[in-house]
Protein backbone atom coordinates (compact mmCIF):
# COMPACT_ATOMS: atom_id res chain seq x y z
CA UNK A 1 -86.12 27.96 55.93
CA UNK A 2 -88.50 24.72 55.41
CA UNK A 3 -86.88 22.13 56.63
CA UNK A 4 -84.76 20.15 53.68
CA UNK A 5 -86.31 17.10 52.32
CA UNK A 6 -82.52 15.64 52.17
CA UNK A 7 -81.84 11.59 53.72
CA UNK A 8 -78.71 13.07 54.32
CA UNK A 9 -79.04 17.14 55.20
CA UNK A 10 -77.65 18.14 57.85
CA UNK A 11 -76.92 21.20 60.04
CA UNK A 12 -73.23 21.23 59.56
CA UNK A 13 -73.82 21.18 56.21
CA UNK A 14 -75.58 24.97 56.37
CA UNK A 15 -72.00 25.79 58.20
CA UNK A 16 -70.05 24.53 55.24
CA UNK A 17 -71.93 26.15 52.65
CA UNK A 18 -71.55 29.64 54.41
CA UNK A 19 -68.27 28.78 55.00
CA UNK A 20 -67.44 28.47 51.23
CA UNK A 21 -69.30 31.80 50.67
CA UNK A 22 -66.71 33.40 52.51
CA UNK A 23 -63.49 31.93 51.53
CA UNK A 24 -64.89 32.47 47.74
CA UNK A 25 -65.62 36.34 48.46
CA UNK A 26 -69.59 36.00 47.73
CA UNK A 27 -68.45 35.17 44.25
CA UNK A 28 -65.63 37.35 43.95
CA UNK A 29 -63.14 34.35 43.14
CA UNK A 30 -65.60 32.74 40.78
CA UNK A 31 -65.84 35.96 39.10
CA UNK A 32 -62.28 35.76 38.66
CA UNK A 33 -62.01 32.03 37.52
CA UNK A 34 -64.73 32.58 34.85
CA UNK A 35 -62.84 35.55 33.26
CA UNK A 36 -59.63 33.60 32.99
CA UNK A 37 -61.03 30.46 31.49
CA UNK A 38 -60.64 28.60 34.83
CA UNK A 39 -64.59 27.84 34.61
CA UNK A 40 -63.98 26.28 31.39
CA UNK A 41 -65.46 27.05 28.02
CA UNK A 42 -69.02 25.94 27.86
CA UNK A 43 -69.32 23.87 24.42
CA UNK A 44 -72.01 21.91 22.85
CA UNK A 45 -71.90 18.31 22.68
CA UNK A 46 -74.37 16.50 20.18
CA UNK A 47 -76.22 12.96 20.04
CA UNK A 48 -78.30 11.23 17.72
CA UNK A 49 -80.56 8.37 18.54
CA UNK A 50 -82.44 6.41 16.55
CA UNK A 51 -85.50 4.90 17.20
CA UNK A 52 -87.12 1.14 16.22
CA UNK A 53 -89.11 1.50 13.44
CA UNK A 54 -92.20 1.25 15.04
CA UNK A 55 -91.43 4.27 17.51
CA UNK A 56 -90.25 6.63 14.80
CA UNK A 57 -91.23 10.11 15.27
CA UNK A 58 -93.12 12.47 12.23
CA UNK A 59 -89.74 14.22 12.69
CA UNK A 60 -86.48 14.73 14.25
CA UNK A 61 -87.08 15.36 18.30
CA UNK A 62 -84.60 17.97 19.02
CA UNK A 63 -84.13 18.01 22.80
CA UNK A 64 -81.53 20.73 24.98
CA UNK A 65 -80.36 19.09 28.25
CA UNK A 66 -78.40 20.92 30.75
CA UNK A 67 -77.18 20.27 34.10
CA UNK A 68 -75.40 20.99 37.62
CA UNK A 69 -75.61 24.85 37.34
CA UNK A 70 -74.50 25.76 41.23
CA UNK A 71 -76.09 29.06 41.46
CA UNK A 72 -74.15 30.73 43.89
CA UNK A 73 -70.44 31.62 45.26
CA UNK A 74 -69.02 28.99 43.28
CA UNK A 75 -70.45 30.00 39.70
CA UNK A 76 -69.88 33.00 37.87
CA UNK A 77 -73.20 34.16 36.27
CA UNK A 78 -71.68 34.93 32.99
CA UNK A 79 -71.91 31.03 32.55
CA UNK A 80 -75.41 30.52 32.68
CA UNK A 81 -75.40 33.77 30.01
CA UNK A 82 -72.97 31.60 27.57
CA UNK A 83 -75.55 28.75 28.14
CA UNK A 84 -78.49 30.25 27.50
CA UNK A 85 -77.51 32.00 24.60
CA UNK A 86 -76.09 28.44 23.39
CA UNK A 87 -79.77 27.54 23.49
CA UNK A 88 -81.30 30.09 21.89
CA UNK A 89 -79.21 29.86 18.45
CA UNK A 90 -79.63 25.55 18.80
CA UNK A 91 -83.31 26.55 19.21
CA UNK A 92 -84.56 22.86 20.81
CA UNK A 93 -87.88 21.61 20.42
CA UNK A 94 -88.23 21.02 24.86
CA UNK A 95 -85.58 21.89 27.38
CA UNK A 96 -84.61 19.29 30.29
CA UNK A 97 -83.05 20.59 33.27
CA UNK A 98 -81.08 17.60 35.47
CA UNK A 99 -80.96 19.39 39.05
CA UNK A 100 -78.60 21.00 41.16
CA UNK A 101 -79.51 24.23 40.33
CA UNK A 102 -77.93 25.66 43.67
CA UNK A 103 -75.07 25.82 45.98
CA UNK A 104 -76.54 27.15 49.38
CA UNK A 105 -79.75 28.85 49.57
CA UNK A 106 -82.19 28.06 47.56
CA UNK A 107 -82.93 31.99 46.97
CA UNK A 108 -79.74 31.64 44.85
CA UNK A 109 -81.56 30.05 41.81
CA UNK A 110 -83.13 33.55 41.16
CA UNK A 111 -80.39 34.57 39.00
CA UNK A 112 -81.15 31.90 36.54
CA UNK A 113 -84.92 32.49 36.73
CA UNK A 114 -85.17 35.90 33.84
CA UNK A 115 -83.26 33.92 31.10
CA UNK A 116 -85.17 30.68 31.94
CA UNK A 117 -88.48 32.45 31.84
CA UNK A 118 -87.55 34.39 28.36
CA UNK A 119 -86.49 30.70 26.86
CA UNK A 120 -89.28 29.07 25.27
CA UNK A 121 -88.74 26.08 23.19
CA UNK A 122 -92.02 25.47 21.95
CA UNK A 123 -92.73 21.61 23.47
CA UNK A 124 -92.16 23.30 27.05
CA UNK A 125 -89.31 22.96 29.99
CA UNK A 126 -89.07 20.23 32.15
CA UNK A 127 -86.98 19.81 34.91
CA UNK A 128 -86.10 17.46 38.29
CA UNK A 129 -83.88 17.74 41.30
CA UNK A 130 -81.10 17.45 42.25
CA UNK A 131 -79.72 16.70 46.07
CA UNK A 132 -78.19 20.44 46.55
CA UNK A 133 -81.55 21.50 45.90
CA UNK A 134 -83.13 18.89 48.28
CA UNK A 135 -80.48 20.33 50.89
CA UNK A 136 -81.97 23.22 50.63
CA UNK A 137 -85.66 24.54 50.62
CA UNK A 138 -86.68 22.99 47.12
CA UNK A 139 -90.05 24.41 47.71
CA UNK A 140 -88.47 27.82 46.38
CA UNK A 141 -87.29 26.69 44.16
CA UNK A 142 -90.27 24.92 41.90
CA UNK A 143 -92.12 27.88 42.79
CA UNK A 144 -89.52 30.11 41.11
CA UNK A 145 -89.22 27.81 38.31
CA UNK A 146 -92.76 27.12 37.81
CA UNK A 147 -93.26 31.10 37.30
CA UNK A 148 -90.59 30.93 34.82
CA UNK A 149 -92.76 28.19 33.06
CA UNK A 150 -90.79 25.34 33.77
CA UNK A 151 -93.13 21.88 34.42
CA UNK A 152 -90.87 19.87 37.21
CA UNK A 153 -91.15 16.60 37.27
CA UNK A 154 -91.01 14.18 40.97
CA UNK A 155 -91.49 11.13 40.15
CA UNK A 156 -93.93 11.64 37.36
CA UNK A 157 -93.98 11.41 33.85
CA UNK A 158 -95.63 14.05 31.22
CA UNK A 159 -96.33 13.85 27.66
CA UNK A 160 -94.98 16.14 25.04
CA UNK A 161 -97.76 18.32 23.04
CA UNK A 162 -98.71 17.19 19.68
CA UNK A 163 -97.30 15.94 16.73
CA UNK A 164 -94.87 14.15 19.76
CA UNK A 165 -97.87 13.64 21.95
CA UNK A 166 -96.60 9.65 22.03
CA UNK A 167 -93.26 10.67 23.78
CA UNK A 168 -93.33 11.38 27.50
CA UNK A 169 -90.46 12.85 29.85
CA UNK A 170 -90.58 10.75 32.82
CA UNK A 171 -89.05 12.58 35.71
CA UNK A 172 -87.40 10.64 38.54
CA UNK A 173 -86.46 12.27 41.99
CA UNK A 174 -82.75 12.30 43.17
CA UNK A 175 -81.67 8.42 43.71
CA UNK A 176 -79.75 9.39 47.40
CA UNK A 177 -81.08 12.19 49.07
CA UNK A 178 -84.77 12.03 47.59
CA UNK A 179 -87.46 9.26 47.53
CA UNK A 180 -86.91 7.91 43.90
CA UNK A 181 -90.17 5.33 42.67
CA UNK A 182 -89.50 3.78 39.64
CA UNK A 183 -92.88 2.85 39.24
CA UNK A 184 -94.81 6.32 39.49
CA UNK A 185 -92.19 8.00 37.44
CA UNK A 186 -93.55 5.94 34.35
CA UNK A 187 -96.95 5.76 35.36
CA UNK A 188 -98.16 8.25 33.37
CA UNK A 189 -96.31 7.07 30.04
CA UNK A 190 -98.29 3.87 29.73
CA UNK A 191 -99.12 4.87 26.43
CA UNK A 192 -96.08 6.39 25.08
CA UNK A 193 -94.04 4.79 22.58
CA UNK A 194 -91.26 6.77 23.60
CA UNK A 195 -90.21 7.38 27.10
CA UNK A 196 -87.61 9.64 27.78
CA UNK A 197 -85.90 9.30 31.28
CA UNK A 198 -84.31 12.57 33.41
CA UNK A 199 -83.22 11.90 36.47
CA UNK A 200 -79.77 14.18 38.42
CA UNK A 201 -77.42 10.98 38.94
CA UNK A 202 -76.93 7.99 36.69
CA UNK A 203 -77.80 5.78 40.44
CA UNK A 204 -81.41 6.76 39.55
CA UNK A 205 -80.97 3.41 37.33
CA UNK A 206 -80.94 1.46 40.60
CA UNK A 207 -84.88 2.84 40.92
CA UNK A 208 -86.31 1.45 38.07
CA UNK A 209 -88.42 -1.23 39.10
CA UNK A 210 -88.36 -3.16 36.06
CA UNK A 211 -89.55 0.29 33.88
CA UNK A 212 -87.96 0.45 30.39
CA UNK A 213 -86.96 3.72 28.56
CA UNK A 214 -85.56 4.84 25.14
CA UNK A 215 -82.76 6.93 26.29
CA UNK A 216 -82.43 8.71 30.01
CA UNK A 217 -80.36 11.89 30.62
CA UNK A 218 -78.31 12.67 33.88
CA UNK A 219 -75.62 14.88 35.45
CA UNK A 220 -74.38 14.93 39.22
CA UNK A 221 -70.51 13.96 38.15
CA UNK A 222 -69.23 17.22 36.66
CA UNK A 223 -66.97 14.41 34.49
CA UNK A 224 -65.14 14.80 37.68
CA UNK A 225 -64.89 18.82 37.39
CA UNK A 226 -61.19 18.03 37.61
CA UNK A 227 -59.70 15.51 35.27
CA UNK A 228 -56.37 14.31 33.42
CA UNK A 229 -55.90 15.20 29.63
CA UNK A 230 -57.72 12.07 28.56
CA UNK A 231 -60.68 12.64 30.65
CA UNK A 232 -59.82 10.81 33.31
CA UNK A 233 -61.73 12.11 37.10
CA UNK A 234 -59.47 12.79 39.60
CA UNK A 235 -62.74 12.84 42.37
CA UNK A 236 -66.09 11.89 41.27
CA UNK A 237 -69.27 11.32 44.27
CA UNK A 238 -70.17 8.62 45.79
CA UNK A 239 -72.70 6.15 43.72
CA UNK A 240 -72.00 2.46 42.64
CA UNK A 241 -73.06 4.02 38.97
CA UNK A 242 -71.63 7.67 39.43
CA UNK A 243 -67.76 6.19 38.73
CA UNK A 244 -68.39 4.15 35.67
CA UNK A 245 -71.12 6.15 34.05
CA UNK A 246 -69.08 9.43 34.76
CA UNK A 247 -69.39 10.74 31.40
CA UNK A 248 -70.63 10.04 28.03
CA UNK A 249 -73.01 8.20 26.31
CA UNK A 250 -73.69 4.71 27.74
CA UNK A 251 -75.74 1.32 26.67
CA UNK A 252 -77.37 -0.39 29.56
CA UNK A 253 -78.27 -4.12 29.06
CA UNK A 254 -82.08 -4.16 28.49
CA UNK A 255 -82.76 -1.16 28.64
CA UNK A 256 -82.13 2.42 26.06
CA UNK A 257 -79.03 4.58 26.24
CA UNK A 258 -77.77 6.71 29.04
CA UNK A 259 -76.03 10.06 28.09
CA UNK A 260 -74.71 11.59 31.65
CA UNK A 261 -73.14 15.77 31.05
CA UNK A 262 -70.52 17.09 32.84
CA UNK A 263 -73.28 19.76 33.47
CA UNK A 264 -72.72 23.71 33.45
CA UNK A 265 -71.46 24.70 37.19
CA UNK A 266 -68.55 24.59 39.47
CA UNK A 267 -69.48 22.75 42.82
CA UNK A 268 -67.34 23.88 46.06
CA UNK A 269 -64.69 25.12 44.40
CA UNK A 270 -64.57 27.71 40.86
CA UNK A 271 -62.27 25.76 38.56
CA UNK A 272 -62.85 23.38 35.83
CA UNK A 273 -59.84 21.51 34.25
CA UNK A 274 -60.35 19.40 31.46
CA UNK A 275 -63.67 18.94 31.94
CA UNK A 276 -65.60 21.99 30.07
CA UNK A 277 -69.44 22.87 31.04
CA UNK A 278 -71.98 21.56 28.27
CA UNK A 279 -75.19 21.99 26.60
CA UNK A 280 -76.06 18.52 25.52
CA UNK A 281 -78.15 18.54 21.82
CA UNK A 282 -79.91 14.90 21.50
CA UNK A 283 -81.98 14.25 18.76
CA UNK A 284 -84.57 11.18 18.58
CA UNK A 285 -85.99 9.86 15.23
């Protein structure tokens, strides 16, 4: 395995992942969880956001972002199925994919690879990642999603075909185990009147450098993947903007809007409890 581009890999970390794979069966026990609900129910969650009058669009933007899918023990398969089939009856203009696509191996993102490759909004899919996938060989893993048709996106921004050719999706790489530059993620939207920020963690904010965008999209929290009744995390990760921004749509001062998913996977463990796996719908006018 190419050695992981994580700041923070190491071995021991290999050790605990296979470690997990055993005590979860290979998947047996997230088989289990997702048949009794313990995965959660995977729901849509919608946003509108309205542009300045001099940015608006020839027509509603519709975009799809999803998140945190921990392919692997910890994730039953049948979720990514309820997500993708979530997708095709919203039928999005562009799909944006916020990282952490695996849990061990990176061979494990091949089971979302067929469904990817069959979904085709007709703007494209665009995608970063996420630090499981950096502590891994995330080599594998563009290839397999660029042969599924997916455009990722480190540190560089790309502009959506026409009539949205003024919009760009400005990929940023992960803010703590990556090397996130604010600057060459927008370099290449210098002429869009709409820049739309993905990034895996809301920290990614900390890497701006002074760029500006309209509204930015992250995961990485889960909302906790275990939470109260109201919402409420009971364990979120580390990040000065991971705990506040944990979920939900946010305003940041001088900048656009930051909506943050509680994504679509489990991470370490199979169970989900008030905090159900989304599809986010956003749509920019």
């Amino acid at each position: 395995m190419k050695v992981p581009r994580s700041k923070h890999f190491s071995p021991h970390r290999s050790k605990l992942e296979a470690l997990v794979n055993v005590v979860l069966m290979g998947g047996v026990v997230s088989a289990l969880s997702y048949y009794s609900r313990l995965h959660g129910r995977l729901g849509v969650t919608r946003h509108a956001i309205a542009l300045a009058p001099g940015q608006r669009l020839p027509r509603p933007l519709k975009i799809a972002f999803a998140s945190d899918f921990h392919a692997g023990p910890p994730t039953h398969a049948g979720i990514f199925n309820d997500l993708f089939a979530s997708i095709a009856a919203e039928q999005p203009d562009v799909l944006l994919m916020g990282g952490d696509y695996v849990s061990g191996p990176a061979a494990n993102v091949a089971v979302l690879c067929p469904a990817l490759a069959a979904c085709r909004p007709p703007l494209g899919k665009f995608a970063v990642l996420g630090n499981h996938d950096l502590s891994t060989d995330d080599g594998e893993i563009c290839r397999r999603f660029e042969a599924a048709g997916v455009q990722m996106l480190v540190n560089r921004a790309q502009a959506l075909a026409a009539p949205f050719g003024k919009v760009a999706i400005c990929g940023m790489d992960d803010p703590w185990t990556g090397e996130p530059d604010g600057a060459a993620t927008f370099a290449g939207a210098a002429d869009a009147d709409v820049r739309v920020l993905l990034m895996h963690a809301p920290d990614g904010l900390l890497a701006l450098a002074g760029q500006r965008y309209d509204v930015a999209f992250a995961g990485h929290t889960h909302g906790g993947q275990i939470a109260l009744r109201d919402g409420t995390p009971l364990v979120l990760p580390a990040g000065p903007l991971s705990r506040p921004y944990h979920y939900g749509r946010f305003p940041v001062a001088g900048n656009g809007e930051l909506i943050v998913s509680r994504g679509v996977g489990c991470s370490r463990i199979p169970v989900r409890i008030n905090a159900d796996p989304e599809l986010v719908i956003c749509t920019m006018q």
